[in-house]
Protein backbone atom coordinates (compact mmCIF):
# COMPACT_ATOMS: atom_id res chain seq x y z
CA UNK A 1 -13.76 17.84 5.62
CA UNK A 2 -16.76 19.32 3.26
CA UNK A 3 -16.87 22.69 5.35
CA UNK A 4 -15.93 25.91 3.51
CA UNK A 5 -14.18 29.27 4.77
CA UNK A 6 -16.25 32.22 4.87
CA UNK A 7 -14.08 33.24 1.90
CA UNK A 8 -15.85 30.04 -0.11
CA UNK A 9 -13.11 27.59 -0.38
CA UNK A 10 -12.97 24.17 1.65
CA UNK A 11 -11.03 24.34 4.41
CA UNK A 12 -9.69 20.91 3.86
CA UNK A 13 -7.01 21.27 1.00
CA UNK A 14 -8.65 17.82 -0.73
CA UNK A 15 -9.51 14.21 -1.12
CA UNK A 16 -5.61 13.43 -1.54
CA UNK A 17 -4.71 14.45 1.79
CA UNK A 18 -6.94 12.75 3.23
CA UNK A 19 -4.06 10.02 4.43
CA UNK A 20 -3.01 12.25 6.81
CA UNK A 21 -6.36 12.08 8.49
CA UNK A 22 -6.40 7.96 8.09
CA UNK A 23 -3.14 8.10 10.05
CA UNK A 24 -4.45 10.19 12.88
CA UNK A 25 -7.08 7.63 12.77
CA UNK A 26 -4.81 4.64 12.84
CA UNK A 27 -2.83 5.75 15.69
CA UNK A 28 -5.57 6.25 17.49
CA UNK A 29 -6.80 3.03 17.12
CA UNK A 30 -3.48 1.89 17.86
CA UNK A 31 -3.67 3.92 21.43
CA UNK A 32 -1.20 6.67 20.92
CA UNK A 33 -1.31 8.63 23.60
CA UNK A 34 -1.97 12.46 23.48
CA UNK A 35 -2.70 13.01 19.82
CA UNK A 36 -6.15 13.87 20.27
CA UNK A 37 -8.34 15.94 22.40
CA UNK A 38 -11.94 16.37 23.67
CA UNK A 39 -14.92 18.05 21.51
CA UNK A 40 -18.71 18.18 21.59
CA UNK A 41 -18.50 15.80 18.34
CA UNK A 42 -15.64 13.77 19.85
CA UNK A 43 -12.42 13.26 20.03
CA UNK A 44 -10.69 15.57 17.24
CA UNK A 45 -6.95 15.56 16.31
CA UNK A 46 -4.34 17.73 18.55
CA UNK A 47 -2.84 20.48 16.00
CA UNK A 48 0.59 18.57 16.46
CA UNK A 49 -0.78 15.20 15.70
CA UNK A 50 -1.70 15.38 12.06
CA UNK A 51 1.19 15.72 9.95
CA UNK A 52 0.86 18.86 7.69
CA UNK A 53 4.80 18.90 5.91
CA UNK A 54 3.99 19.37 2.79
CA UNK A 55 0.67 20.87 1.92
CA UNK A 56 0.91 23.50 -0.65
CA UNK A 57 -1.58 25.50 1.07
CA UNK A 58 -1.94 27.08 5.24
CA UNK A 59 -4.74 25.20 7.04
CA UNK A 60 -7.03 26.88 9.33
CA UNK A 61 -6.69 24.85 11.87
CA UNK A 62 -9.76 26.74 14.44
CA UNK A 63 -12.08 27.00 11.51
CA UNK A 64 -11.22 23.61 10.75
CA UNK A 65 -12.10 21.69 14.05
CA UNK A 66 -14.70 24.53 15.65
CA UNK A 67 -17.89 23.20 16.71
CA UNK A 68 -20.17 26.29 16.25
CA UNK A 69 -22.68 25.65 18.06
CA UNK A 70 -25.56 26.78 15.56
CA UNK A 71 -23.96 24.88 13.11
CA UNK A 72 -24.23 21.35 15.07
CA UNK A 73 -27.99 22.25 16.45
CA UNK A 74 -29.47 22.60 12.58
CA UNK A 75 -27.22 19.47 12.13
CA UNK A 76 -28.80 17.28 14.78
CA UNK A 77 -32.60 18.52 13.77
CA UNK A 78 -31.49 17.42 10.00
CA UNK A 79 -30.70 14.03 11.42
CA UNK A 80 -33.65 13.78 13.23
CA UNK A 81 -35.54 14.29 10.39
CA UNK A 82 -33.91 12.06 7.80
CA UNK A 83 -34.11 8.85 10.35
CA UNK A 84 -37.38 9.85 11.17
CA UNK A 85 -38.30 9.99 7.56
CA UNK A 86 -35.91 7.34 5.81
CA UNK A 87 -36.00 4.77 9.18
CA UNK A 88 -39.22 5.79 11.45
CA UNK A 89 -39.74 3.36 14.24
CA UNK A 90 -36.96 1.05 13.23
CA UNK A 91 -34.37 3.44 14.50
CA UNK A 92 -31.99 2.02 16.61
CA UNK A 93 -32.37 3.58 20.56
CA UNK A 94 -28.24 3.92 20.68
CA UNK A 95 -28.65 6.00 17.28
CA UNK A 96 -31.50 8.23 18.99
CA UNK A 97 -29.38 8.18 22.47
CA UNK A 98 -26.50 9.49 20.55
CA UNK A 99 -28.03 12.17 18.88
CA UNK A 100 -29.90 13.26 22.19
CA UNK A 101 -26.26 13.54 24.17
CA UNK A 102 -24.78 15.33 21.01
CA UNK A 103 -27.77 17.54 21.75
CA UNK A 104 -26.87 17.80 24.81
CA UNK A 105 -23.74 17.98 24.85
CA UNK A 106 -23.83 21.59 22.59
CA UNK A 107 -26.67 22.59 24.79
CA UNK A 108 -24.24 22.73 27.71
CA UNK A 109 -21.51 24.61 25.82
């Protein structure tokens, strides 16, 4: 929700909508069916699922939820690098198996 368009502003119009994300969420964990869709980061929101009536300015919805892939590699060294720094040894295995498959999983792309 922190990216910005190549024109400089967040793509995200701001921390007050962020209920209609909390929603998505919620019915998710609820089990609605079909409001969400497969991603190299996970399951993101279809376009129709989050409810936009209302905002005062156009989201871009593929800049919003694209996973370029550059983008994700530099973010998955970063992590490395902060657990290895801030956490070392102590690092959980599931935290180190999840960045390896997010790895993966943009490697494949």
């Amino acid at each position: 929700w922190f990216r910005k368009a190549e024109q400089g502003g967040f793509l995200w119009p701001g921390f007050g909508e962020n209920i209609r994300v909390l929603d998505w969420v919620l019915r998710r964990c609820d089990n609605e069916q079909d409001i969400g869709e497969k991603s190299p980061v996970g399951i993101i929101p279809k376009k129709s699922a989050l409810n936009l009536e209302g905002l005062d300015e156009e989201i871009d919805w593929d800049q919003l939820f694209s996973t370029p892939n550059r983008f994700w590699n530099e973010e998955v060294k970063e992590l490395r690098s902060y657990f290895e720094n801030q956490v070392g040894k102590s690092l959980p295995e599931e935290i180190e198996k999840q960045l390896d498959d997010l790895q993966k999983r943009f490697d494949e792309q």
